[in-house]
N, C-alpha and C. Protein backbone atom coordinates (compact mmCIF):
# COMPACT_ATOMS: atom_id res chain seq x y z
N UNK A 1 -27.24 11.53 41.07
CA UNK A 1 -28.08 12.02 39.97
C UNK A 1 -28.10 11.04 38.81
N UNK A 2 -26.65 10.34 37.87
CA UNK A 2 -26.77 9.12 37.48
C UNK A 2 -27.57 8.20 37.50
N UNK A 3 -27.45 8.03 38.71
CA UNK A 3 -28.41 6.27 39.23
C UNK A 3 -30.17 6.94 38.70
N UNK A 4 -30.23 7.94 39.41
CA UNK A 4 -31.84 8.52 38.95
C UNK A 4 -32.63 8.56 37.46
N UNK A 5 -31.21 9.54 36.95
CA UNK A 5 -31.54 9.31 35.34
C UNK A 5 -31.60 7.84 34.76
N UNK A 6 -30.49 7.07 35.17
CA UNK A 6 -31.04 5.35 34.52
C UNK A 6 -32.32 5.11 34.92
N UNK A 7 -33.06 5.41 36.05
CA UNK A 7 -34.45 4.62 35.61
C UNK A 7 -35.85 5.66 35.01
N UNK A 8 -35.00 7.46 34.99
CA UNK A 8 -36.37 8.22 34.63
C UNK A 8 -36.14 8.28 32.75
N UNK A 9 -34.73 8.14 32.46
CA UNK A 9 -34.98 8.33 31.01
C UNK A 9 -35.93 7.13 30.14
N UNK A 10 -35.71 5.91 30.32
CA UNK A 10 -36.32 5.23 29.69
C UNK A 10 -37.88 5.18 29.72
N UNK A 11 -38.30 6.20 30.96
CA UNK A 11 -39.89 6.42 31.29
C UNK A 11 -40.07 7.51 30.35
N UNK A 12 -39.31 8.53 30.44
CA UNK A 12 -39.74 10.00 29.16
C UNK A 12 -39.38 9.42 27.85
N UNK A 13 -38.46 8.46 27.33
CA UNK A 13 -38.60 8.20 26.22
C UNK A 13 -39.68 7.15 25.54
N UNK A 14 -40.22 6.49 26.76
CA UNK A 14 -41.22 5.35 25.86
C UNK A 14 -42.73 5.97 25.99
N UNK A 15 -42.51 7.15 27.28
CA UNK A 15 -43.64 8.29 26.84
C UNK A 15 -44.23 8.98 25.70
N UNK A 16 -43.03 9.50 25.54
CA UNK A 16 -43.07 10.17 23.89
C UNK A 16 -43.03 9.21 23.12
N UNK A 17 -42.21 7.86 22.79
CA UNK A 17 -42.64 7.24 21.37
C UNK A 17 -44.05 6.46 21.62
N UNK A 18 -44.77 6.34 23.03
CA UNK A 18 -45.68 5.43 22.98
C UNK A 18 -47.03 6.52 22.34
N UNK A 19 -46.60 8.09 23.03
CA UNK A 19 -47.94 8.69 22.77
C UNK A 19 -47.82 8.97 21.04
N UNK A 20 -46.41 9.06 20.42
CA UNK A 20 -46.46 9.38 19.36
C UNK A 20 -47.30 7.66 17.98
N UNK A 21 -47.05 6.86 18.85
CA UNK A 21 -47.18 5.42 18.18
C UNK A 21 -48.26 5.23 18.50
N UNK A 22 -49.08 5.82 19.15
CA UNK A 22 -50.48 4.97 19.60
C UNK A 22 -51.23 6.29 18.88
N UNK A 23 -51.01 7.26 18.74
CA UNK A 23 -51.75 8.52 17.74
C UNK A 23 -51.46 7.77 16.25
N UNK A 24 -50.41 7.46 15.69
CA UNK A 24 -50.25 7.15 14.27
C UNK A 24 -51.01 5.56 14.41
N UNK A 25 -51.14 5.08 15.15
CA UNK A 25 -51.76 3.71 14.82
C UNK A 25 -53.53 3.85 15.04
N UNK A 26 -53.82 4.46 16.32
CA UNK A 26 -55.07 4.94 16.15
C UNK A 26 -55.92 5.65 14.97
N UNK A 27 -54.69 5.80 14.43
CA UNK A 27 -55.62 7.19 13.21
C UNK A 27 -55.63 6.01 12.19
N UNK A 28 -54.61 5.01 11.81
CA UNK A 28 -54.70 4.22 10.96
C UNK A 28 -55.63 3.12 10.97
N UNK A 29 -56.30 2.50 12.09
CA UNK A 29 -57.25 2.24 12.43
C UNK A 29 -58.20 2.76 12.58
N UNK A 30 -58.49 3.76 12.76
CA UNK A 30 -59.90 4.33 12.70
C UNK A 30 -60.09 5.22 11.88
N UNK A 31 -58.89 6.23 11.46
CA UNK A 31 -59.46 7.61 10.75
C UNK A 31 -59.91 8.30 11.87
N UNK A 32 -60.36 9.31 11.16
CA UNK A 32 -60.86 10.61 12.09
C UNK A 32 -61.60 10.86 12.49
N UNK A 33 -62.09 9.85 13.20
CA UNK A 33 -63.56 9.45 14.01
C UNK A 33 -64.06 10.15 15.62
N UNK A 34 -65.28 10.63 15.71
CA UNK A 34 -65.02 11.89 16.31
C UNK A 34 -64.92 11.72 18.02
N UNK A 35 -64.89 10.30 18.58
CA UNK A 35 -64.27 9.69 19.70
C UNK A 35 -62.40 9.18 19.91
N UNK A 36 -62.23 10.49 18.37
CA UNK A 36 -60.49 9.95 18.48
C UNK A 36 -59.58 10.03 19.52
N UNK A 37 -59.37 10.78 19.59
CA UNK A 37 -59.14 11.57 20.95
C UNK A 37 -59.13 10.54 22.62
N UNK A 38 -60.11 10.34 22.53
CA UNK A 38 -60.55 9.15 23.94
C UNK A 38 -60.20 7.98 24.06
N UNK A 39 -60.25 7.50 22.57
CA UNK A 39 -59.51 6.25 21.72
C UNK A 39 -57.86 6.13 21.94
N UNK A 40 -57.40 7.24 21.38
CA UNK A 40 -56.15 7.28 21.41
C UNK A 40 -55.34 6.92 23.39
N UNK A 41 -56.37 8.00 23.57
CA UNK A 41 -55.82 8.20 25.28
C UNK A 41 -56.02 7.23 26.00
N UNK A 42 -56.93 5.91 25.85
CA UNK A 42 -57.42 4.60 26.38
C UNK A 42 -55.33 3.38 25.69
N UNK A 43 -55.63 4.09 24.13
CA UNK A 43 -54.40 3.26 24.03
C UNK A 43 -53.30 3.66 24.68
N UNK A 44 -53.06 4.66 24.65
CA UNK A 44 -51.38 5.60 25.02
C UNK A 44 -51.26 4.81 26.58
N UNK A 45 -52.52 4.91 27.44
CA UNK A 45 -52.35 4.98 29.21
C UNK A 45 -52.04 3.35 29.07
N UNK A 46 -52.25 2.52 28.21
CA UNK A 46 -52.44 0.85 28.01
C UNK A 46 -50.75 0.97 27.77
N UNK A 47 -50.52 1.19 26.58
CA UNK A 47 -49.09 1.38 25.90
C UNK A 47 -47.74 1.58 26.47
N UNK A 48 -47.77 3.09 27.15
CA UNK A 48 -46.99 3.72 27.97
C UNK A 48 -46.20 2.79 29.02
N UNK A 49 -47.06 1.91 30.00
CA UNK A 49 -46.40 0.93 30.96
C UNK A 49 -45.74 -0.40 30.41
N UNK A 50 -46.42 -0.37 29.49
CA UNK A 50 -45.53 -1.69 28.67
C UNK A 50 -44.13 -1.08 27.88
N UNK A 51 -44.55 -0.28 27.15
CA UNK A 51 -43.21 0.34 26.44
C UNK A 51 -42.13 1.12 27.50
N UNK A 52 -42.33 1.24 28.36
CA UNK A 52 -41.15 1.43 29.53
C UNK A 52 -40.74 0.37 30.26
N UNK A 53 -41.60 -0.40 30.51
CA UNK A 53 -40.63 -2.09 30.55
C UNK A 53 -39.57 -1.76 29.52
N UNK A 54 -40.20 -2.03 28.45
CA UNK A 54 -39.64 -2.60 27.38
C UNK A 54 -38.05 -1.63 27.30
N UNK A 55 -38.34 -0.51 27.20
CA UNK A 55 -37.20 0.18 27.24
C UNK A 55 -36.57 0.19 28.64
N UNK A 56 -36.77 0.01 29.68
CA UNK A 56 -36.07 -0.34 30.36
C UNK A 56 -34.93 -1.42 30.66
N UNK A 57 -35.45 -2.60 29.53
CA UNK A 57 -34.89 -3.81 29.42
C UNK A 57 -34.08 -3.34 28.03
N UNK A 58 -34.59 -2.87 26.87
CA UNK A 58 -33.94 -2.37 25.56
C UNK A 58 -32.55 -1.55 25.37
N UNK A 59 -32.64 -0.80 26.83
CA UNK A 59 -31.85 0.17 26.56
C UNK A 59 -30.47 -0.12 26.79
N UNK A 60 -29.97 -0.89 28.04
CA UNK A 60 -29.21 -1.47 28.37
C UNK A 60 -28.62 -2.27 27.31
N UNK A 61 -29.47 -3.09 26.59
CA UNK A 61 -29.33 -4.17 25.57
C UNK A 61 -28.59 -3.06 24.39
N UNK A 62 -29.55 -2.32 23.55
CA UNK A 62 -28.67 -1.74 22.69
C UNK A 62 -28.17 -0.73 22.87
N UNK A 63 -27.50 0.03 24.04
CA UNK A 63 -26.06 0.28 24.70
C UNK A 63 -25.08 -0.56 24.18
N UNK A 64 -24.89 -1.62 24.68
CA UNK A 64 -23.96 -2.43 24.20
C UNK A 64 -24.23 -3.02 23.23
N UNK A 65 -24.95 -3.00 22.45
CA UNK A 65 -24.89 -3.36 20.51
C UNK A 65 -24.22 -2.35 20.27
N UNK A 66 -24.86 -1.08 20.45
CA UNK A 66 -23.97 0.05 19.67
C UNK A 66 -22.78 0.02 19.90
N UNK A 67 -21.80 -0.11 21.17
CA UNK A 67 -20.27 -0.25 21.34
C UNK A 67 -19.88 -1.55 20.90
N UNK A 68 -20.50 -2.31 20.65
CA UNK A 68 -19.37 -3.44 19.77
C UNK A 68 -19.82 -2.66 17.96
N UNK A 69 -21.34 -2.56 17.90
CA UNK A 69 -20.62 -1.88 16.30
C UNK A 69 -19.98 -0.61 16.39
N UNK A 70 -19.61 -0.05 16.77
CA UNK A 70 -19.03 1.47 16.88
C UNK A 70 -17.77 0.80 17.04
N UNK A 71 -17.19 -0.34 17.76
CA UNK A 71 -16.20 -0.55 18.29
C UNK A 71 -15.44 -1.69 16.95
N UNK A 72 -16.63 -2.14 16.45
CA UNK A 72 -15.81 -2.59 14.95
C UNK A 72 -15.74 -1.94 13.93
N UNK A 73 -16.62 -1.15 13.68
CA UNK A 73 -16.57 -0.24 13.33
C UNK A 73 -15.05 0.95 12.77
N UNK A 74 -15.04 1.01 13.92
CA UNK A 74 -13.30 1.54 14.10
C UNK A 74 -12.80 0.46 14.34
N UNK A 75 -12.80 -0.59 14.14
CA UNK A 75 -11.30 -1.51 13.85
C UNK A 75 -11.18 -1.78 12.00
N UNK A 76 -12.38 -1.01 11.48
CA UNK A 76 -11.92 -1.47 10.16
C UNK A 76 -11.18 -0.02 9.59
N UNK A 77 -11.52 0.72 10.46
CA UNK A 77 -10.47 2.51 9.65
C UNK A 77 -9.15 1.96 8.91
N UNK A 78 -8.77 2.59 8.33
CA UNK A 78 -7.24 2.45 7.26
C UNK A 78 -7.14 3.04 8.06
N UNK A 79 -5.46 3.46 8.46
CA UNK A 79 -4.97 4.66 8.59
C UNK A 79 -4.64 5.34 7.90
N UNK A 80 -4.31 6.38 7.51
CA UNK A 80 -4.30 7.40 6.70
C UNK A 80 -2.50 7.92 5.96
């Protein structure tokens, strides 16, 4: 089940930030133009396969950023 989730999470997460990023950029480019909708959905289906590369390759990467700062992180605690 592991091995599965490493390659479906990075697909549901660049889902959701791609459909959420290609709605806020579409609207900022166009406004509320009444082909928005079709616009948006031409970018998201464009977006979506690239931004899951991307997080596919990202995620791994800052995995291990976060444990070396988390991991220096706690080497600077006082003790108490």
């Amino acid at each position: 089940m592991q091995n599965k989730a490493r390659f479906i999470q990075p697909v549901v997460m660049s889902g959701i930030m791609a459909f959420m990023m290609t709605a806020a950029i579409t609207y900022m480019n166009l406004g509320g133009v009444a082909d928005f909708v079709a616009r948006w959905l031409h970018a998201f289906v464009i977006a979506w396969p690239i931004a899951a590369l991307a997080a596919s390759v990202a995620l791994p990467l800052s995995q291990r950023i976060t444990r070396t700062i988390v991991s220096r992180l706690d080497g600077f605690k006082q003790p108490c």
